[in-house]
PDB file of N, CA and C in Angstrom:
ATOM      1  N   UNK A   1      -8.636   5.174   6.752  1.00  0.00           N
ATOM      2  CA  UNK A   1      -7.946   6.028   5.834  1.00  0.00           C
ATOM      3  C   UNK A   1      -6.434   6.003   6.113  1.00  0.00           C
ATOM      4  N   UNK A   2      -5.870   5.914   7.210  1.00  0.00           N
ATOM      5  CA  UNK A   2      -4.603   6.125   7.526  1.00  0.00           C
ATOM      6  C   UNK A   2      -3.847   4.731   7.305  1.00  0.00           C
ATOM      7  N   UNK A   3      -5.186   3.872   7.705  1.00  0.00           N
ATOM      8  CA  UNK A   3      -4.509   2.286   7.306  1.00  0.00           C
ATOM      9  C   UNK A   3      -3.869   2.799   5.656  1.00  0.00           C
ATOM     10  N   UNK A   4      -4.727   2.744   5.092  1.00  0.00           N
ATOM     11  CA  UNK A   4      -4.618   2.697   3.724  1.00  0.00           C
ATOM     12  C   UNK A   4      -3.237   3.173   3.374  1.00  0.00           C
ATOM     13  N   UNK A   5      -3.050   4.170   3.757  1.00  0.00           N
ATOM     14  CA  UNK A   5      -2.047   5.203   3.469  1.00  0.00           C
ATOM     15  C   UNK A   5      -0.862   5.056   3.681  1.00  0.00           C
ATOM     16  N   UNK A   6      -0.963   4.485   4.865  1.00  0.00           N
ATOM     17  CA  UNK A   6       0.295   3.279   5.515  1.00  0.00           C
ATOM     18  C   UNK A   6       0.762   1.686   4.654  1.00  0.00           C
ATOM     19  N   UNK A   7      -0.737   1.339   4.183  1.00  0.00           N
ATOM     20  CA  UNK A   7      -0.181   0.271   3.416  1.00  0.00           C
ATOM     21  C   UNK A   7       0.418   0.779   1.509  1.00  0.00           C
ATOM     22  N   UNK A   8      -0.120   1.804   1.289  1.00  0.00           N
ATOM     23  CA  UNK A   8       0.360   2.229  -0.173  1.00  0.00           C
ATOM     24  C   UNK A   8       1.284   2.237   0.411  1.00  0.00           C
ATOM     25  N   UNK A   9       2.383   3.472   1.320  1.00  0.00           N
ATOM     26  CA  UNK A   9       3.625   3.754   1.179  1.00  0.00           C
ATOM     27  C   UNK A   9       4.364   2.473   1.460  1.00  0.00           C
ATOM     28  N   UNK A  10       3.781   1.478   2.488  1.00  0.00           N
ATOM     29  CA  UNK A  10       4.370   0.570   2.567  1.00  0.00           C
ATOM     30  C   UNK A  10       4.766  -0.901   0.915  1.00  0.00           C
ATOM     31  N   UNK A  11       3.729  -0.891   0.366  1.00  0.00           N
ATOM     32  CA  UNK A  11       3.865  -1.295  -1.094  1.00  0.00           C
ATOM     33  C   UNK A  11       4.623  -0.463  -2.062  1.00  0.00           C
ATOM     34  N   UNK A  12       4.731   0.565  -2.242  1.00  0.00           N
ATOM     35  CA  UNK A  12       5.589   1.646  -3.327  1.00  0.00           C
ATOM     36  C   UNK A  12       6.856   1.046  -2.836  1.00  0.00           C
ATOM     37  N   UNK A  13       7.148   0.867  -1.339  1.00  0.00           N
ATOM     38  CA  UNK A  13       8.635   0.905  -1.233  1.00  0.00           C
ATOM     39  C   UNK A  13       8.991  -0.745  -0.790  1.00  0.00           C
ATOM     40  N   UNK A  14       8.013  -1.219  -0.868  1.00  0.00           N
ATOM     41  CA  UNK A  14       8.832  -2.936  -0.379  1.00  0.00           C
ATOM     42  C   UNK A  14       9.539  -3.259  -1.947  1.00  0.00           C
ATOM     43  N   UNK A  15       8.724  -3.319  -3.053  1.00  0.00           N
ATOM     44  CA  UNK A  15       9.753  -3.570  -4.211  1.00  0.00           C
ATOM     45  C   UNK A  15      10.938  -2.786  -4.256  1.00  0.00           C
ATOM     46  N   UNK A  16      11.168  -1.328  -4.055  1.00  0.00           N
ATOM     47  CA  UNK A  16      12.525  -1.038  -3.970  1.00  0.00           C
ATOM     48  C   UNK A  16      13.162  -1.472  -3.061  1.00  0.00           C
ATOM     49  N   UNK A  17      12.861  -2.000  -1.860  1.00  0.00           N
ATOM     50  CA  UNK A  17      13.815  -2.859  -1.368  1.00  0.00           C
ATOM     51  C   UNK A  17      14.089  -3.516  -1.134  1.00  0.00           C
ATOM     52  N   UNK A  18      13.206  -4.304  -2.085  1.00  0.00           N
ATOM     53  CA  UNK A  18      13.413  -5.974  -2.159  1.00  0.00           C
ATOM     54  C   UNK A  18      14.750  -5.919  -3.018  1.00  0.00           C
ATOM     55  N   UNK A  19      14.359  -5.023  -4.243  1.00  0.00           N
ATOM     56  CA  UNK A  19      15.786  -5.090  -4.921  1.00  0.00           C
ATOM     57  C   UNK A  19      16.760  -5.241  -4.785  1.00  0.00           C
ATOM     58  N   UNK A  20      17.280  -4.174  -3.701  1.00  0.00           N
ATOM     59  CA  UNK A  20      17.957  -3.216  -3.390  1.00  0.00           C
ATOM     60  C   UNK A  20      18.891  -4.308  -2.206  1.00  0.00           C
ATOM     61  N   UNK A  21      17.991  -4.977  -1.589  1.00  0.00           N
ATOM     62  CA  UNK A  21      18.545  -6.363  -0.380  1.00  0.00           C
ATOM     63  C   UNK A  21      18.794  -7.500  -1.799  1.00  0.00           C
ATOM     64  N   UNK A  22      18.439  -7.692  -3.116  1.00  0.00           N
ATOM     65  CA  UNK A  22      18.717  -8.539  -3.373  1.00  0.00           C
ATOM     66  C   UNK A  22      20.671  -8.308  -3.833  1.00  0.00           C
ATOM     67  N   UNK A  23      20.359  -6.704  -4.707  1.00  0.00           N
ATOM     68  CA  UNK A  23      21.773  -7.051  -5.374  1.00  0.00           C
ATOM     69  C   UNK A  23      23.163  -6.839  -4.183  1.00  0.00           C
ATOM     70  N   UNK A  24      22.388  -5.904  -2.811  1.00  0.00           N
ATOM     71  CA  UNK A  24      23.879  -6.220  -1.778  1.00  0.00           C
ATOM     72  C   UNK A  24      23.978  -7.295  -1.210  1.00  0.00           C
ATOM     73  N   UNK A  25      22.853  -8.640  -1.257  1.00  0.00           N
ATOM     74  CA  UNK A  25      23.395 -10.000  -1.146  1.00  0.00           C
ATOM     75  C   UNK A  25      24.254 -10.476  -2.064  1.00  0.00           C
ATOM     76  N   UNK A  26      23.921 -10.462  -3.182  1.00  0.00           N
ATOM     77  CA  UNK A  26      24.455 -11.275  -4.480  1.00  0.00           C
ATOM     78  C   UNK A  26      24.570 -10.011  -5.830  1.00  0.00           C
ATOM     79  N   UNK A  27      25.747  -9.363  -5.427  1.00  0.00           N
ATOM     80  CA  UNK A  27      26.022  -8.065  -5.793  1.00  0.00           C
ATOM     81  C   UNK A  27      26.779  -8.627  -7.887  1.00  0.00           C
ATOM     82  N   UNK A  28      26.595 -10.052  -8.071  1.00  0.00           N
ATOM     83  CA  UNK A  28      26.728 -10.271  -9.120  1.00  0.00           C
ATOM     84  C   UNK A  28      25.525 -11.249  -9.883  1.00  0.00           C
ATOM     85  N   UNK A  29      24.689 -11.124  -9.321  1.00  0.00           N
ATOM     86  CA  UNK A  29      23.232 -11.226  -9.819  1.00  0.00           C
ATOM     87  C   UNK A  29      22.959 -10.254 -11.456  1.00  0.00           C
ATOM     88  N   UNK A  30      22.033 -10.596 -12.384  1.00  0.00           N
ATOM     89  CA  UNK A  30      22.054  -9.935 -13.418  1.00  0.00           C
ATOM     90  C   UNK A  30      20.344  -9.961 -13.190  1.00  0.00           C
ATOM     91  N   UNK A  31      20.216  -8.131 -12.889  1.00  0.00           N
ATOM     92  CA  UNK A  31      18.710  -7.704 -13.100  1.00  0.00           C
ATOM     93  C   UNK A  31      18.528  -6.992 -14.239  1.00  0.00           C
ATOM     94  N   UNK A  32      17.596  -7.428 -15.208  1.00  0.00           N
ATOM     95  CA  UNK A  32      17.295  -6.450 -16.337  1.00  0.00           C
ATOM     96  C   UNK A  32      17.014  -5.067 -15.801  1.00  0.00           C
ATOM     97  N   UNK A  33      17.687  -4.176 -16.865  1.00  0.00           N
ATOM     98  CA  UNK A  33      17.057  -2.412 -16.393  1.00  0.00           C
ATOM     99  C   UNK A  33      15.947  -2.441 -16.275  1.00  0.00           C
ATOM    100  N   UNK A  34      15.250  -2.392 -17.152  1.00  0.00           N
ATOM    101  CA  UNK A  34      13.211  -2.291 -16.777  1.00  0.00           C
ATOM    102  C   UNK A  34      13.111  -3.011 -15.021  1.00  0.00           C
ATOM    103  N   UNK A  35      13.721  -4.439 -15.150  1.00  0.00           N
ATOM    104  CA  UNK A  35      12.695  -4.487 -13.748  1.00  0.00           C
ATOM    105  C   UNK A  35      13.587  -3.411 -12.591  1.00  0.00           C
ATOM    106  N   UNK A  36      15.026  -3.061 -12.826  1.00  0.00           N
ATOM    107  CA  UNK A  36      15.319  -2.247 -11.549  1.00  0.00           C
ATOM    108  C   UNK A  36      14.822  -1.233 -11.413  1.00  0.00           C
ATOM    109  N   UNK A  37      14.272  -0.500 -12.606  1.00  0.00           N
ATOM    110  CA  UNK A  37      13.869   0.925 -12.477  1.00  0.00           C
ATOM    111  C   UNK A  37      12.467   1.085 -12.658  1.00  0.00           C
ATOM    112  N   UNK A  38      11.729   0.001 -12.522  1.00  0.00           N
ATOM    113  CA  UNK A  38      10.144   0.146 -12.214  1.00  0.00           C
ATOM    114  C   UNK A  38      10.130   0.484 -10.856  1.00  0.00           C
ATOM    115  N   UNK A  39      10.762  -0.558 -10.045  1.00  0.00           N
ATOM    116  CA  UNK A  39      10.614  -0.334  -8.569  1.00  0.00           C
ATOM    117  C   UNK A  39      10.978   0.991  -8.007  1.00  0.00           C
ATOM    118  N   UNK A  40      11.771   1.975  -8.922  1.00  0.00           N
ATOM    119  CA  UNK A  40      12.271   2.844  -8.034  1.00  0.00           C
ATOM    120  C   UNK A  40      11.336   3.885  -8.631  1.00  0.00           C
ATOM    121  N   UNK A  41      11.018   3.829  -9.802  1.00  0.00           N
ATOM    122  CA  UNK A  41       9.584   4.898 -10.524  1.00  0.00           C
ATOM    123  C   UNK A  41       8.460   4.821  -9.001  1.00  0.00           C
ATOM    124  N   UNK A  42       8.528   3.546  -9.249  1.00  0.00           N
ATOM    125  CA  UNK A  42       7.084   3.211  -8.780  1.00  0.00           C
ATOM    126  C   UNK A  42       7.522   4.073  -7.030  1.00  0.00           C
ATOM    127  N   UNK A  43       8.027   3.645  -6.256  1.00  0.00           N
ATOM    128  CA  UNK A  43       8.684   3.991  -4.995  1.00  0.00           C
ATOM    129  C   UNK A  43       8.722   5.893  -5.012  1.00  0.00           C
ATOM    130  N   UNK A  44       9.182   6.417  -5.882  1.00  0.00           N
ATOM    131  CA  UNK A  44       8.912   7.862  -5.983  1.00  0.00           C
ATOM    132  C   UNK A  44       7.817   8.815  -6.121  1.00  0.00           C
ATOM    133  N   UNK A  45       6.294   7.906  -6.519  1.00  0.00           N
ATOM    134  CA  UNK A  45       5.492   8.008  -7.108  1.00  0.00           C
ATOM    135  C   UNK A  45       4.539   7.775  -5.536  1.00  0.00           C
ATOM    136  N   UNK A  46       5.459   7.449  -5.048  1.00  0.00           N
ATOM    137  CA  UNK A  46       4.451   7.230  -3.354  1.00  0.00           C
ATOM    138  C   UNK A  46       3.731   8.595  -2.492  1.00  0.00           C
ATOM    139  N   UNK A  47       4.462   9.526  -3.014  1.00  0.00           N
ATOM    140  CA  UNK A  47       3.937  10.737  -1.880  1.00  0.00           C
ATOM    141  C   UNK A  47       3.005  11.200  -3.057  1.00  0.00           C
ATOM    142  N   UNK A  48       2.135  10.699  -4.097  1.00  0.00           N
ATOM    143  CA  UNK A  48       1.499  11.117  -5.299  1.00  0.00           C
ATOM    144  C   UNK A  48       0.010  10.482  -4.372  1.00  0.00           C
ATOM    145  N   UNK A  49       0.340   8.859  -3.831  1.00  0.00           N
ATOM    146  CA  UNK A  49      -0.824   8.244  -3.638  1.00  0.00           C
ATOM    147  C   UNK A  49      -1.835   8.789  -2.101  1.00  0.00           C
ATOM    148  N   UNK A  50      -0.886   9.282  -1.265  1.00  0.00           N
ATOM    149  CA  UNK A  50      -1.675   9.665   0.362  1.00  0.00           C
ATOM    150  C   UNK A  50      -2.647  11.031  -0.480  1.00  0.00           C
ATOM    151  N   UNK A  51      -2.594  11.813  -1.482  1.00  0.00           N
ATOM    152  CA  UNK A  51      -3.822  13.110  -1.180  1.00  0.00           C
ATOM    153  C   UNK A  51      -4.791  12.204  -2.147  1.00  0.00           C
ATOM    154  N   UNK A  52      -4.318  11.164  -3.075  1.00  0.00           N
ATOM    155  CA  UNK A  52      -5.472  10.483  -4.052  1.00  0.00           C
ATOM    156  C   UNK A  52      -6.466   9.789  -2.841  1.00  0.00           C
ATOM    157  N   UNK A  53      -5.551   9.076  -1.776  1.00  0.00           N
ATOM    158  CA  UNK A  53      -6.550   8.151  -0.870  1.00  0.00           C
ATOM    159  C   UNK A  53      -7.365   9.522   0.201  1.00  0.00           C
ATOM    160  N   UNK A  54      -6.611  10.209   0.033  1.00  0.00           N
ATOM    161  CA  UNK A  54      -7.480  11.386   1.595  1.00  0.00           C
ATOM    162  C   UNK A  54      -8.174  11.771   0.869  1.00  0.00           C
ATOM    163  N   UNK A  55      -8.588  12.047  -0.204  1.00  0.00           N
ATOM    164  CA  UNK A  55      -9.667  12.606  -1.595  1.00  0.00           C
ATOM    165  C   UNK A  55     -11.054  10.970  -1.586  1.00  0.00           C
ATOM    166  N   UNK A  56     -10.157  10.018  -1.922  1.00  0.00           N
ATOM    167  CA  UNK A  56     -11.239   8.929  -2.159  1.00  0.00           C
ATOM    168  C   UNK A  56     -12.130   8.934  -0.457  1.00  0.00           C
ATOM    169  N   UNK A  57     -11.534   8.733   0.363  1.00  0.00           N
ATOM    170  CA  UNK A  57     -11.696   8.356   1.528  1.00  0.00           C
ATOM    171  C   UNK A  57     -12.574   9.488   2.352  1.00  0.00           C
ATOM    172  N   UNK A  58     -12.348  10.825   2.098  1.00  0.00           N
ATOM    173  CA  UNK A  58     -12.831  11.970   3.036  1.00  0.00           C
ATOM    174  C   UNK A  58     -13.737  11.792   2.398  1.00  0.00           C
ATOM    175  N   UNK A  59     -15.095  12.395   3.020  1.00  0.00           N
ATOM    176  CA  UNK A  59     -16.725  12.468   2.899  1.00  0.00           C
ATOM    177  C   UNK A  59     -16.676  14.223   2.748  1.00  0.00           C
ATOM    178  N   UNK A  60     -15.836  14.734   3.401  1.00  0.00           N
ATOM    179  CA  UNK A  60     -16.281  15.629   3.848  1.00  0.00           C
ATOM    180  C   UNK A  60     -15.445  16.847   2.275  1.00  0.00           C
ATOM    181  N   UNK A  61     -14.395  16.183   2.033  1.00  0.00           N
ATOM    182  CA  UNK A  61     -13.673  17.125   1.192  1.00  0.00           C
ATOM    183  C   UNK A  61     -14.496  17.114  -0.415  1.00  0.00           C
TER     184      UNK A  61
END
C-alpha cells in the first residue's frame, strides 16, 4: 500500500518536472498551453490519489 502511494505521488509529479527542467534548460523552447498545464493539473491532483489507494488497498476500512 505505501509502495503504491509512493509511486502515484511519484508519477503526478515527474511530468511537472520534467517540464519544468525542460523550459530552464532551453528557456526558448515553444510548449503548447494544454501540454504545460496538464502536468501541473495533474501534479495538484496528487494528494486526491493516497485516501483513493488506502480505501482500494485497506481490507479493513
Amino acid at each position: 500500500m505505501v509502495l503504491a502511494m509512493i509511486m502515484a505521488f511519484f508519477i503526478c509529479w515527474l511530468l511537472y518536472t520534467t517540464i519544468s527542467v525542460v523550459v530552464v534548460v532551453d528557456p526558448e523552447i515553444y510548449i503548447p498551453p494544454r501540454v504545460t498545464t496538464m502536468p501541473i493539473y495533474f501534479a495538484k491532483t496528487s494528494s486526491v490519489y493516497n485516501p483513493i489507494i488506502y480505501f482500494l488497498t485497506n481490507k479493513r476500512f
